[in-house]
PDB file of N, CA and C in Angstrom:
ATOM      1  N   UNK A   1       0.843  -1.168   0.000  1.00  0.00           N
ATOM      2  CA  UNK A   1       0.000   0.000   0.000  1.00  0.00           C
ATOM      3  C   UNK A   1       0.892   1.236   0.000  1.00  0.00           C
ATOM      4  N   UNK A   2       0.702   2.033  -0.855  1.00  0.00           N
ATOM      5  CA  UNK A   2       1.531   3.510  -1.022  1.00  0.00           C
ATOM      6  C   UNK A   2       0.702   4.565  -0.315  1.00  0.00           C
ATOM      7  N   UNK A   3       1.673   5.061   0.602  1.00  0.00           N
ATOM      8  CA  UNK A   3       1.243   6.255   1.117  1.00  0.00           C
ATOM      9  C   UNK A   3       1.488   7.363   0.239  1.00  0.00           C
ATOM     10  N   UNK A   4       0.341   8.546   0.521  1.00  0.00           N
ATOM     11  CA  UNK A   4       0.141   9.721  -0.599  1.00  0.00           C
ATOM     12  C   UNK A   4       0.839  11.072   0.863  1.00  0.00           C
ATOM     13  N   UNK A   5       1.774  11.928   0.158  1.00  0.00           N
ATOM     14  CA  UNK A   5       2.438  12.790   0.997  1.00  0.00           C
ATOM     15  C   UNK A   5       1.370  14.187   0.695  1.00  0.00           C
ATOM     16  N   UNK A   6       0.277  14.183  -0.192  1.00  0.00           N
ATOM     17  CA  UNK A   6      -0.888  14.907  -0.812  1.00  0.00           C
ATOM     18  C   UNK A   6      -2.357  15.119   0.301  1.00  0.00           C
ATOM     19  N   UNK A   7      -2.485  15.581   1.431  1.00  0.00           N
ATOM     20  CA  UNK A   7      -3.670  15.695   2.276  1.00  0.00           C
ATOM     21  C   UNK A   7      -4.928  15.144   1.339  1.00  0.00           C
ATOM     22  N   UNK A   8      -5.239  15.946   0.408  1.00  0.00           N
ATOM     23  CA  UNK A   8      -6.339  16.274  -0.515  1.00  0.00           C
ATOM     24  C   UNK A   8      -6.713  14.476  -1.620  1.00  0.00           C
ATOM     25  N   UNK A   9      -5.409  14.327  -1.565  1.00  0.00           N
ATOM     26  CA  UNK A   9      -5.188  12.652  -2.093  1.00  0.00           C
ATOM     27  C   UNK A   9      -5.843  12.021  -1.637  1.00  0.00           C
ATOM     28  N   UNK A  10      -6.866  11.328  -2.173  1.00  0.00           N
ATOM     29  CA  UNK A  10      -7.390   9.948  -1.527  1.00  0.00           C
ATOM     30  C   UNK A  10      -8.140   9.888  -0.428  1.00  0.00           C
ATOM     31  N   UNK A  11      -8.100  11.263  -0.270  1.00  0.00           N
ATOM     32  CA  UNK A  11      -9.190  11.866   0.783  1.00  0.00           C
ATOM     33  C   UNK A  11     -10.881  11.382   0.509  1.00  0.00           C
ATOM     34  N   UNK A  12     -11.588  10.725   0.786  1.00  0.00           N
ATOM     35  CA  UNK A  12     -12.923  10.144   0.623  1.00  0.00           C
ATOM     36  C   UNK A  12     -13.920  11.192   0.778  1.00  0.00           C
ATOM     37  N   UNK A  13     -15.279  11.156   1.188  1.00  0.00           N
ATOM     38  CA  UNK A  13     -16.452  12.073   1.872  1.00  0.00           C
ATOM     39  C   UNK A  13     -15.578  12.654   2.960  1.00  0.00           C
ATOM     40  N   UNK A  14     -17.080  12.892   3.683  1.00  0.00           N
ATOM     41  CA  UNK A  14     -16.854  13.775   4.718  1.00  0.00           C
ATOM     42  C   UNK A  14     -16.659  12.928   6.208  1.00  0.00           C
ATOM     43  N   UNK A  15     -16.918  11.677   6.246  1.00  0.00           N
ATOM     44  CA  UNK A  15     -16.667  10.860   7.092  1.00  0.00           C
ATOM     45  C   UNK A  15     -15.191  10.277   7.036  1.00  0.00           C
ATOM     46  N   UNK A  16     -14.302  10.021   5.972  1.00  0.00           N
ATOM     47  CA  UNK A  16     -13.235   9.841   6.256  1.00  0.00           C
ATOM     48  C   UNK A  16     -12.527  10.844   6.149  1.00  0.00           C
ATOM     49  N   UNK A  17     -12.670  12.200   6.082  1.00  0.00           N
ATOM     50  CA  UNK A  17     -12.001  13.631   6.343  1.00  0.00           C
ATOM     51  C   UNK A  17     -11.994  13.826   7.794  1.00  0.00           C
ATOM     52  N   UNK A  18     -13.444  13.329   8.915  1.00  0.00           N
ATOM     53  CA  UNK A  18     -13.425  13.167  10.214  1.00  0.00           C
ATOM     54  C   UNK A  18     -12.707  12.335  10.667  1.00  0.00           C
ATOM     55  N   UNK A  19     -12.761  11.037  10.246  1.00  0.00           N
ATOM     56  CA  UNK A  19     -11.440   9.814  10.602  1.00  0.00           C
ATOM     57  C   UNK A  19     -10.446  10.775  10.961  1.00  0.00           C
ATOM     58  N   UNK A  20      -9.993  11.322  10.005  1.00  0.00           N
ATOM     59  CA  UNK A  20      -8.622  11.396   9.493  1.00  0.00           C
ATOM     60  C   UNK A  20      -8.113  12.679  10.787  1.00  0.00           C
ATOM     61  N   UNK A  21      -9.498  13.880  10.792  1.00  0.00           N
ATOM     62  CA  UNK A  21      -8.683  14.639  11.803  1.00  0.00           C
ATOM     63  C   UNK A  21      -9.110  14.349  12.694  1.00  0.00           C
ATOM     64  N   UNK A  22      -9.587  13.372  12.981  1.00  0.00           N
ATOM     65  CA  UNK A  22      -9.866  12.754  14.760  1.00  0.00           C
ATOM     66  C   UNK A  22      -8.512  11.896  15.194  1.00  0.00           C
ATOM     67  N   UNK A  23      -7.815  11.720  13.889  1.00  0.00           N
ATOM     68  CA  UNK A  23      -6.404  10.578  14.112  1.00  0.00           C
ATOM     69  C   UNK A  23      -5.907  11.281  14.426  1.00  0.00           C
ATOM     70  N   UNK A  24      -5.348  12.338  13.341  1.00  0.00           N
ATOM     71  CA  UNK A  24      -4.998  13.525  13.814  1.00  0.00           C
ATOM     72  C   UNK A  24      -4.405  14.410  14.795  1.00  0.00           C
ATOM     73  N   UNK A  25      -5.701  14.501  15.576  1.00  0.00           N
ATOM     74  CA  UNK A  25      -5.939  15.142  17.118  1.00  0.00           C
ATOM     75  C   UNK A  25      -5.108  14.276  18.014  1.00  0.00           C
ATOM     76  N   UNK A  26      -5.569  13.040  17.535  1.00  0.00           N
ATOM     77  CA  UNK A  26      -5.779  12.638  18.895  1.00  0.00           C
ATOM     78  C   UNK A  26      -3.678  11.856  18.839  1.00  0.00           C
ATOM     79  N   UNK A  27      -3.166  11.991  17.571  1.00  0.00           N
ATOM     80  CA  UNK A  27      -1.742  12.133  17.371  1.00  0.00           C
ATOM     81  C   UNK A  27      -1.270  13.356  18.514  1.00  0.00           C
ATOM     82  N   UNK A  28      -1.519  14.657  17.779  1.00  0.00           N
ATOM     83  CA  UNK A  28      -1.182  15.226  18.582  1.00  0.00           C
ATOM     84  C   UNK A  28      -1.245  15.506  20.348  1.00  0.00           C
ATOM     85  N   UNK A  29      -2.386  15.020  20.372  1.00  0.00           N
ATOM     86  CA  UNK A  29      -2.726  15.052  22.323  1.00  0.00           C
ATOM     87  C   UNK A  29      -1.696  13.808  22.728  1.00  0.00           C
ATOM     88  N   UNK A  30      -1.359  12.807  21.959  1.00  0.00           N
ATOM     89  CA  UNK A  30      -0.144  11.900  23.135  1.00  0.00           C
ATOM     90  C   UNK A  30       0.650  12.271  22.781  1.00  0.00           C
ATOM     91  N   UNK A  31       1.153  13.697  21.742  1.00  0.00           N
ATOM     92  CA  UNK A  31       2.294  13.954  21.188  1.00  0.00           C
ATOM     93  C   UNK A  31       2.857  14.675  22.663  1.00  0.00           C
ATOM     94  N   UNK A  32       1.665  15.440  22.711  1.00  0.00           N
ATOM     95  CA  UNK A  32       1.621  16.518  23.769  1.00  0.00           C
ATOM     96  C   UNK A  32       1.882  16.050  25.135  1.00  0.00           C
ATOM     97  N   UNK A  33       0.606  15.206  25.360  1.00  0.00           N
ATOM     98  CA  UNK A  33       0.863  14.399  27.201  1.00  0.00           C
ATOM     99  C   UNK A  33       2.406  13.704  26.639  1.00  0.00           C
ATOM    100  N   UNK A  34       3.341  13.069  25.764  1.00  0.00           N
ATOM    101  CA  UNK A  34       3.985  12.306  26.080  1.00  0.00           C
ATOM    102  C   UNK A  34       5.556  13.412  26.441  1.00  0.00           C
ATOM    103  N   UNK A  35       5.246  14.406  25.769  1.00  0.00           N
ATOM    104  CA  UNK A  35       6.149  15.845  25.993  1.00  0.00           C
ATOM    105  C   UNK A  35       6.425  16.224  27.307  1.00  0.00           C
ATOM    106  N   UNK A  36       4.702  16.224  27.992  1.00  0.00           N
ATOM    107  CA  UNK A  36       4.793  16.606  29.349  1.00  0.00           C
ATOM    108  C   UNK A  36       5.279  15.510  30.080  1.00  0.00           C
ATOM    109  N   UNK A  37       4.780  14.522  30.132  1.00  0.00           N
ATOM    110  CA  UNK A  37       5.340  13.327  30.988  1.00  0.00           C
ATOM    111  C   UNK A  37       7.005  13.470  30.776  1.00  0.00           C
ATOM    112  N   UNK A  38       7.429  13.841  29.981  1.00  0.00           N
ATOM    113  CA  UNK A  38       9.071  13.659  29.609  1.00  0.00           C
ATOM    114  C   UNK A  38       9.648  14.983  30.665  1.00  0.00           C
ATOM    115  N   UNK A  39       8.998  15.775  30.673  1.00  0.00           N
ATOM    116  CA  UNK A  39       9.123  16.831  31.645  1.00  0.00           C
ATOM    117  C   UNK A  39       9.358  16.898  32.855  1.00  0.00           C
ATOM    118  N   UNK A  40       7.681  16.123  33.399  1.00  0.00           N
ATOM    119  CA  UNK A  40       7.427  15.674  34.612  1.00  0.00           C
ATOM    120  C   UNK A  40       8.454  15.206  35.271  1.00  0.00           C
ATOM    121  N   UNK A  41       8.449  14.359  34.804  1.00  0.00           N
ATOM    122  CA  UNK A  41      10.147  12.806  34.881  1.00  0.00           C
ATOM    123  C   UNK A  41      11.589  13.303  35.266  1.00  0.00           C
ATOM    124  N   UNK A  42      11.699  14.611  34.335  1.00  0.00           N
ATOM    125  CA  UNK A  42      13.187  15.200  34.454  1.00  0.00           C
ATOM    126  C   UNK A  42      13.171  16.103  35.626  1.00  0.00           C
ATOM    127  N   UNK A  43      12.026  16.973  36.009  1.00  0.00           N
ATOM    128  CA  UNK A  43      11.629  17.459  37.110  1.00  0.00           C
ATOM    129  C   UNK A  43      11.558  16.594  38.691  1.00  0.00           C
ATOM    130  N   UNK A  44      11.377  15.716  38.884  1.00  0.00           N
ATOM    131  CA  UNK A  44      11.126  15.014  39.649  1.00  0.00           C
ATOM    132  C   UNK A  44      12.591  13.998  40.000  1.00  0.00           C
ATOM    133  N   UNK A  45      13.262  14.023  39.030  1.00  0.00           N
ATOM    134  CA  UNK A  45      14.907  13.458  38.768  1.00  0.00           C
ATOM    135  C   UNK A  45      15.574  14.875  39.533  1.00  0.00           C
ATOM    136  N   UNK A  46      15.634  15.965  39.517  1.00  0.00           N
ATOM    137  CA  UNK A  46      16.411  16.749  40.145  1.00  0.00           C
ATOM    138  C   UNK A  46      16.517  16.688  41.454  1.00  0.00           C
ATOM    139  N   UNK A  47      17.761  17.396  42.074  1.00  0.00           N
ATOM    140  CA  UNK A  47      18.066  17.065  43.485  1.00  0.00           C
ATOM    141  C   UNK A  47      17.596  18.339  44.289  1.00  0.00           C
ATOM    142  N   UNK A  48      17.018  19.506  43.810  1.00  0.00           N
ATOM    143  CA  UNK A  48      16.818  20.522  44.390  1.00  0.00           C
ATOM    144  C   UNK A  48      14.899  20.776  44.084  1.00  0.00           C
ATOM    145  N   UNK A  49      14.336  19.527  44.220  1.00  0.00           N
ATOM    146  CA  UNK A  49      12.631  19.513  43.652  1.00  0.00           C
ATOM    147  C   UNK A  49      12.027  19.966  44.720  1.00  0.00           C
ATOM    148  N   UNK A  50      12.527  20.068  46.040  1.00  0.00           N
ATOM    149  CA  UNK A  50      11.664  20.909  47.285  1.00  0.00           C
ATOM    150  C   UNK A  50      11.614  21.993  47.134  1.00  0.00           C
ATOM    151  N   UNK A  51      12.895  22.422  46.949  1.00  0.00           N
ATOM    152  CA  UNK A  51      13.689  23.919  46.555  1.00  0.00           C
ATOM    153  C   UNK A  51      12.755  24.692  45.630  1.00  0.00           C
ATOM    154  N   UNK A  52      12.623  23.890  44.220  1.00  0.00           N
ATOM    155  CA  UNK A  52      12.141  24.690  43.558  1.00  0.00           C
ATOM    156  C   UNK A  52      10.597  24.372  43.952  1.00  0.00           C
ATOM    157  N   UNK A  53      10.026  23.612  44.213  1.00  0.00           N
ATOM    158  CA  UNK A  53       8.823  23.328  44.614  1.00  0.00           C
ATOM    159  C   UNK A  53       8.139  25.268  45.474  1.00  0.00           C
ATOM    160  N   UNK A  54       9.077  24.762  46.127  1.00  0.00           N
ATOM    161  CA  UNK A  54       8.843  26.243  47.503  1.00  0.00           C
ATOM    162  C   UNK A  54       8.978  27.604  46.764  1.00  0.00           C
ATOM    163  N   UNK A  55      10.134  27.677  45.914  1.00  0.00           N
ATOM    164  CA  UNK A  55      10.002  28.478  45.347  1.00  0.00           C
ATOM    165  C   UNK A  55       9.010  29.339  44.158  1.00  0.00           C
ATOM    166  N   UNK A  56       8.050  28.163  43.747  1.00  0.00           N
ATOM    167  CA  UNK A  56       6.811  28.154  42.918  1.00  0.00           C
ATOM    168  C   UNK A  56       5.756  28.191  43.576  1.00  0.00           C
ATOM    169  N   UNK A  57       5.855  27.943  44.661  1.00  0.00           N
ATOM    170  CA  UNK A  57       4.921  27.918  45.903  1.00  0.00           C
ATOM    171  C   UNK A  57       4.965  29.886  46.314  1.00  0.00           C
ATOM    172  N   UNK A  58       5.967  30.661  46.569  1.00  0.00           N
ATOM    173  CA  UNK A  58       5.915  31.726  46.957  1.00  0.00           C
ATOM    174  C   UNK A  58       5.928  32.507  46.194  1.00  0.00           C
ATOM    175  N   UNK A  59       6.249  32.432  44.528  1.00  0.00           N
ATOM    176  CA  UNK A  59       5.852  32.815  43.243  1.00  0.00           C
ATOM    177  C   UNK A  59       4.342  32.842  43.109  1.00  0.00           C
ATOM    178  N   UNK A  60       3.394  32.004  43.204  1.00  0.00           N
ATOM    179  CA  UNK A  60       2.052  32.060  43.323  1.00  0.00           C
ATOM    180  C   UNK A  60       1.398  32.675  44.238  1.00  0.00           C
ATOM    181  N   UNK A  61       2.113  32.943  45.402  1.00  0.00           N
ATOM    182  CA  UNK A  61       1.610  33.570  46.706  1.00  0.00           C
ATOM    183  C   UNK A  61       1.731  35.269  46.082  1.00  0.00           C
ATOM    184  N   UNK A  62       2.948  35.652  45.976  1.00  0.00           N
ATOM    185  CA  UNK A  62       3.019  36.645  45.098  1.00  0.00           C
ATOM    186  C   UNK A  62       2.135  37.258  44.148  1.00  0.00           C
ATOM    187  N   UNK A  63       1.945  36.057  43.230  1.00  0.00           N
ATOM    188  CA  UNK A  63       1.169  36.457  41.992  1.00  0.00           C
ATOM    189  C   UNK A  63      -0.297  36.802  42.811  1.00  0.00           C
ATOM    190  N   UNK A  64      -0.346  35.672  43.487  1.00  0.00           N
ATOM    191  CA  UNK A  64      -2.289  36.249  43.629  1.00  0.00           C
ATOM    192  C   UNK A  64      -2.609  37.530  44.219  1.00  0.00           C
ATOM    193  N   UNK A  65      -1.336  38.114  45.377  1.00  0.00           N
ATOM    194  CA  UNK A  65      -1.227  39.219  46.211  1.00  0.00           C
ATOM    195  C   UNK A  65      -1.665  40.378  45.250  1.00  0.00           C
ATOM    196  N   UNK A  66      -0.253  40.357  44.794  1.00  0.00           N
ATOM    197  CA  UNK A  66      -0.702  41.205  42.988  1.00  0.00           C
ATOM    198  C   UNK A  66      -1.948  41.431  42.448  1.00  0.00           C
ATOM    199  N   UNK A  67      -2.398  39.919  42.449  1.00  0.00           N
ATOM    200  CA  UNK A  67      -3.947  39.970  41.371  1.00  0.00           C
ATOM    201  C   UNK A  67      -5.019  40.725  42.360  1.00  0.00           C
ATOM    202  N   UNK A  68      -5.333  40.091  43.895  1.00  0.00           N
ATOM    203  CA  UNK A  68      -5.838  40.605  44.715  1.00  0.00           C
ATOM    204  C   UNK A  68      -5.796  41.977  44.809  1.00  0.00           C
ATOM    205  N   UNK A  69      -4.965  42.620  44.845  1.00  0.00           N
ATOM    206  CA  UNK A  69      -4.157  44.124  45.111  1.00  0.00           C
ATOM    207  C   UNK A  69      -4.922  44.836  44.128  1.00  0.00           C
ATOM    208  N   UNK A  70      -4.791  43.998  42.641  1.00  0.00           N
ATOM    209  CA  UNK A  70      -5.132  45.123  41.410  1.00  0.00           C
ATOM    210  C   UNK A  70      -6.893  45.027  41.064  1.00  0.00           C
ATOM    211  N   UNK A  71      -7.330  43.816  41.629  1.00  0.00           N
ATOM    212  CA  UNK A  71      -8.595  44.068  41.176  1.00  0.00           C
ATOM    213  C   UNK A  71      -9.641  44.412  42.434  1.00  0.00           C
ATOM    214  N   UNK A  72      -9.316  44.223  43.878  1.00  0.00           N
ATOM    215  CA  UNK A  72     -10.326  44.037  44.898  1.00  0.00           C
ATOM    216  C   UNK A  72     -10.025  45.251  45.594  1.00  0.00           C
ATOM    217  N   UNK A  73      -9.408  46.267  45.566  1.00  0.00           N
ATOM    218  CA  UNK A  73      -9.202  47.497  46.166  1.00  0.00           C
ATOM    219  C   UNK A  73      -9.202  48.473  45.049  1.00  0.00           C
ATOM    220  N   UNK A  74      -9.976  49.815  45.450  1.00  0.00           N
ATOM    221  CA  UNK A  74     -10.034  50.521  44.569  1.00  0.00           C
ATOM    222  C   UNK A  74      -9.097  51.668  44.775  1.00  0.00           C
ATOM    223  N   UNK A  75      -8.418  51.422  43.650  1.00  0.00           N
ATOM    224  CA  UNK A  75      -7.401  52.775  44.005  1.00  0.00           C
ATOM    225  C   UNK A  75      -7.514  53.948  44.336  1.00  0.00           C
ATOM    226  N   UNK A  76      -7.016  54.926  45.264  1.00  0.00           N
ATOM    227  CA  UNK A  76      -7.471  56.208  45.583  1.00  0.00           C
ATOM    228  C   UNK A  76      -7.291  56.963  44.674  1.00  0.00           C
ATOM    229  N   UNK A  77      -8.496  58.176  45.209  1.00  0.00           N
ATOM    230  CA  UNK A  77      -9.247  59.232  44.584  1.00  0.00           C
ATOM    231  C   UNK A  77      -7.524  60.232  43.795  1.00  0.00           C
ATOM    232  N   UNK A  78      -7.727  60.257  43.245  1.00  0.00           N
ATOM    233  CA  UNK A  78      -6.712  61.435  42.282  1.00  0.00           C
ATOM    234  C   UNK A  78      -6.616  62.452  43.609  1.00  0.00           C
ATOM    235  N   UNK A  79      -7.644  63.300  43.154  1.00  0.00           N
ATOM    236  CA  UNK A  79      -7.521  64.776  43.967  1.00  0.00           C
ATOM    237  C   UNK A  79      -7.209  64.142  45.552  1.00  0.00           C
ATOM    238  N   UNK A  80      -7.439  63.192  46.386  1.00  0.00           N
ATOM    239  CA  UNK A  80      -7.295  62.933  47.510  1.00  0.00           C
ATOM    240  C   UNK A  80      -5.567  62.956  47.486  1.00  0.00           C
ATOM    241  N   UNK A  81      -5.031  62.064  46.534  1.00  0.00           N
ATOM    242  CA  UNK A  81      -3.788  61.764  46.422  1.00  0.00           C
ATOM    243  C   UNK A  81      -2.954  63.241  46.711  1.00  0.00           C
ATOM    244  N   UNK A  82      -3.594  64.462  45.537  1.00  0.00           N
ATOM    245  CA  UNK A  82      -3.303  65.395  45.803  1.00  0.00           C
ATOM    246  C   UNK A  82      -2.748  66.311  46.952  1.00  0.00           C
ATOM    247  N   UNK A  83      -4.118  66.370  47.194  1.00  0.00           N
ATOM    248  CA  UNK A  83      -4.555  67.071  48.258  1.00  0.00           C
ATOM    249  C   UNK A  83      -3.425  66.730  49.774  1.00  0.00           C
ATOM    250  N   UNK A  84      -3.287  65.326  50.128  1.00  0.00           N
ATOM    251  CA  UNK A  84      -2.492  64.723  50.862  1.00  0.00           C
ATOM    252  C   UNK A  84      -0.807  65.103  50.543  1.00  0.00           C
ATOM    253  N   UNK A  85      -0.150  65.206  49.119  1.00  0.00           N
ATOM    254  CA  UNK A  85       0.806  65.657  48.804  1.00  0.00           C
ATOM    255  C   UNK A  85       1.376  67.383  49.358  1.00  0.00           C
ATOM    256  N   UNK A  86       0.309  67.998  49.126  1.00  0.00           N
ATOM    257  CA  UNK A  86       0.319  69.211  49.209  1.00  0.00           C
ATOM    258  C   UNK A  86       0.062  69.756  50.413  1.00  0.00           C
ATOM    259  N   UNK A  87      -0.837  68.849  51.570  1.00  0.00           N
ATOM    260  CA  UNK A  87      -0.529  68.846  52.764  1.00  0.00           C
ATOM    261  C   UNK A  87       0.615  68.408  53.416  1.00  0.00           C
ATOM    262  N   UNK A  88       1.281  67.375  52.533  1.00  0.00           N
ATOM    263  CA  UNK A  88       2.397  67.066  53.339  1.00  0.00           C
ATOM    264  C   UNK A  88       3.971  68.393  53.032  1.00  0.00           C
ATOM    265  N   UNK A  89       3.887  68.785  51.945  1.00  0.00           N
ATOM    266  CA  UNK A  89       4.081  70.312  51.529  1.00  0.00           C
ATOM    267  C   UNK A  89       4.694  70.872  52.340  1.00  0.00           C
ATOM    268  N   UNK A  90       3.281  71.247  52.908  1.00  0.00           N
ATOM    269  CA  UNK A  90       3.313  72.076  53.677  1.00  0.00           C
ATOM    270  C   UNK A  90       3.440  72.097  54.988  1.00  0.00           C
ATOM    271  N   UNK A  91       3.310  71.147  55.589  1.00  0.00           N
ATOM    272  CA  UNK A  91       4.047  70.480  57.100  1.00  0.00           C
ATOM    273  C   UNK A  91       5.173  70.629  57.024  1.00  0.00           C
ATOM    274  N   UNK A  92       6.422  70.239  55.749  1.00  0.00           N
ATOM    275  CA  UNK A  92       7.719  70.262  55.698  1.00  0.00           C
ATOM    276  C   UNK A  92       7.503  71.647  55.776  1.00  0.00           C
ATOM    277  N   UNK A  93       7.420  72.717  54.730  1.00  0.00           N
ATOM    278  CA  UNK A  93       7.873  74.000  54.524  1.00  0.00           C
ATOM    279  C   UNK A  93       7.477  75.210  55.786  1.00  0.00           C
ATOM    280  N   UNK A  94       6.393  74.626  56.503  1.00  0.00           N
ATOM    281  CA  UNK A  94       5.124  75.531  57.872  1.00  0.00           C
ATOM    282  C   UNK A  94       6.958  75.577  59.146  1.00  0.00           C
ATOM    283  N   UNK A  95       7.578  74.702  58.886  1.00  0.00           N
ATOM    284  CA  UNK A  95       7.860  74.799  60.718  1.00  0.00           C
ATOM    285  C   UNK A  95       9.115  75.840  59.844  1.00  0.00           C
ATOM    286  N   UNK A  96       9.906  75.999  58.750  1.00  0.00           N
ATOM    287  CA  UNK A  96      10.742  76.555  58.779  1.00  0.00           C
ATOM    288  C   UNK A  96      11.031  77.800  58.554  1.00  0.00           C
ATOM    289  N   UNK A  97       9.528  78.495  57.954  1.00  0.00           N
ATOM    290  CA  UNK A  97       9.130  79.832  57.949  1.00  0.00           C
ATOM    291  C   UNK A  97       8.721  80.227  59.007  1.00  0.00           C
ATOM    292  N   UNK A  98       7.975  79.635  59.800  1.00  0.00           N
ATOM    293  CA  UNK A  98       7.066  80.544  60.770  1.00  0.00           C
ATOM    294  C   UNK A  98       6.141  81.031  60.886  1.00  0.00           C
ATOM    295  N   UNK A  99       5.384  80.238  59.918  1.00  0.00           N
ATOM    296  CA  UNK A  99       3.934  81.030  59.100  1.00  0.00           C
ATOM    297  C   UNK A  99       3.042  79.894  59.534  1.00  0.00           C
ATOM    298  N   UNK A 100       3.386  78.910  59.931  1.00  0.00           N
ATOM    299  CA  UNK A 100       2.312  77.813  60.016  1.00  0.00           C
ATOM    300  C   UNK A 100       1.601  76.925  58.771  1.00  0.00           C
ATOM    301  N   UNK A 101       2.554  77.482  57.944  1.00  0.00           N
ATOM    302  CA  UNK A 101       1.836  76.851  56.401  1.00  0.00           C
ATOM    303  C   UNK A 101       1.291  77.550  55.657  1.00  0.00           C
ATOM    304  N   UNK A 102       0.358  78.726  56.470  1.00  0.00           N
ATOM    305  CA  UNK A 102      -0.755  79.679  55.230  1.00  0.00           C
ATOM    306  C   UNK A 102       0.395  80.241  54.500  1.00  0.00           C
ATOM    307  N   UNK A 103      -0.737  79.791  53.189  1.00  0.00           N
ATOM    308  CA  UNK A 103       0.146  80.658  51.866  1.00  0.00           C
ATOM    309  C   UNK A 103      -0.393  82.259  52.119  1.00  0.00           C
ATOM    310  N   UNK A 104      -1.169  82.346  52.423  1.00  0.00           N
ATOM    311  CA  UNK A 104      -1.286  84.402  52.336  1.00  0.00           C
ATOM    312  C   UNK A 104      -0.712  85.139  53.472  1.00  0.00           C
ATOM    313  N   UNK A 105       0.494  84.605  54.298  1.00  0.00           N
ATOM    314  CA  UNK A 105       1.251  85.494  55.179  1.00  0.00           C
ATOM    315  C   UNK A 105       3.019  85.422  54.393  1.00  0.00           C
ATOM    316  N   UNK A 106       2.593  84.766  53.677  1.00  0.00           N
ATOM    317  CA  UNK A 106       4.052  84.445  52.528  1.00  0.00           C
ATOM    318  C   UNK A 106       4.195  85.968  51.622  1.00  0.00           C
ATOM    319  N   UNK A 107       5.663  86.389  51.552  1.00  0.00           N
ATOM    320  CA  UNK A 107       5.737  87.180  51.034  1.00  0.00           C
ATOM    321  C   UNK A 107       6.191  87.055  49.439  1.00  0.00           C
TER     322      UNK A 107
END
């Protein structure tokens, strides 16, 4: 039996076009699990697998802090941000004039 290097070759209906990419697929998915398992294996062969274990462990702790941080708190108000800057301003600049901070005793 000669194999055709032609997709479109010898290609039948529409039922052996499904055969064909269900073989296909399903080529590629143990292509895939057999990739990962090869992974798994070499991972689990290392002498430092707690190590990095822990270390992927506090990488995720991280990440969610992050995710938590950016979506479940709402960031403060602009003008508040402001406002707080410009008070703090003026606490630094109030004790070394002598004015107490007001801008209209400033010359």
């Amino acid at each position: 039996m000669e194999r055709t290097t032609d997709t479109r070759e010898g290609v039948g209906g529409p039922g052996e076009q499904a055969v064909l990419l269900a073989a296909g697929l399903a080529d590629l998915a143990v292509t895939a699990v057999g990739a990962a398992f090869t992974s798994v294996r070499g991972l689990l062969r290392r002498s430092d697998t707690a190590e990095l274990a822990a270390g992927a462990e506090q990488d995720l702790i991280a990440r969610g802090r992050l995710a938590l941080d950016r979506y479940a708190t709402a960031p403060p108000a602009h003008l508040e941000v402001l406002a707080r800057q410009v008070i703090a301003q003026r606490d630094g600049d109030g004790g070394r004039e002598g004015d107490g901070g007001r801008d209209g005793d400033r010359a």
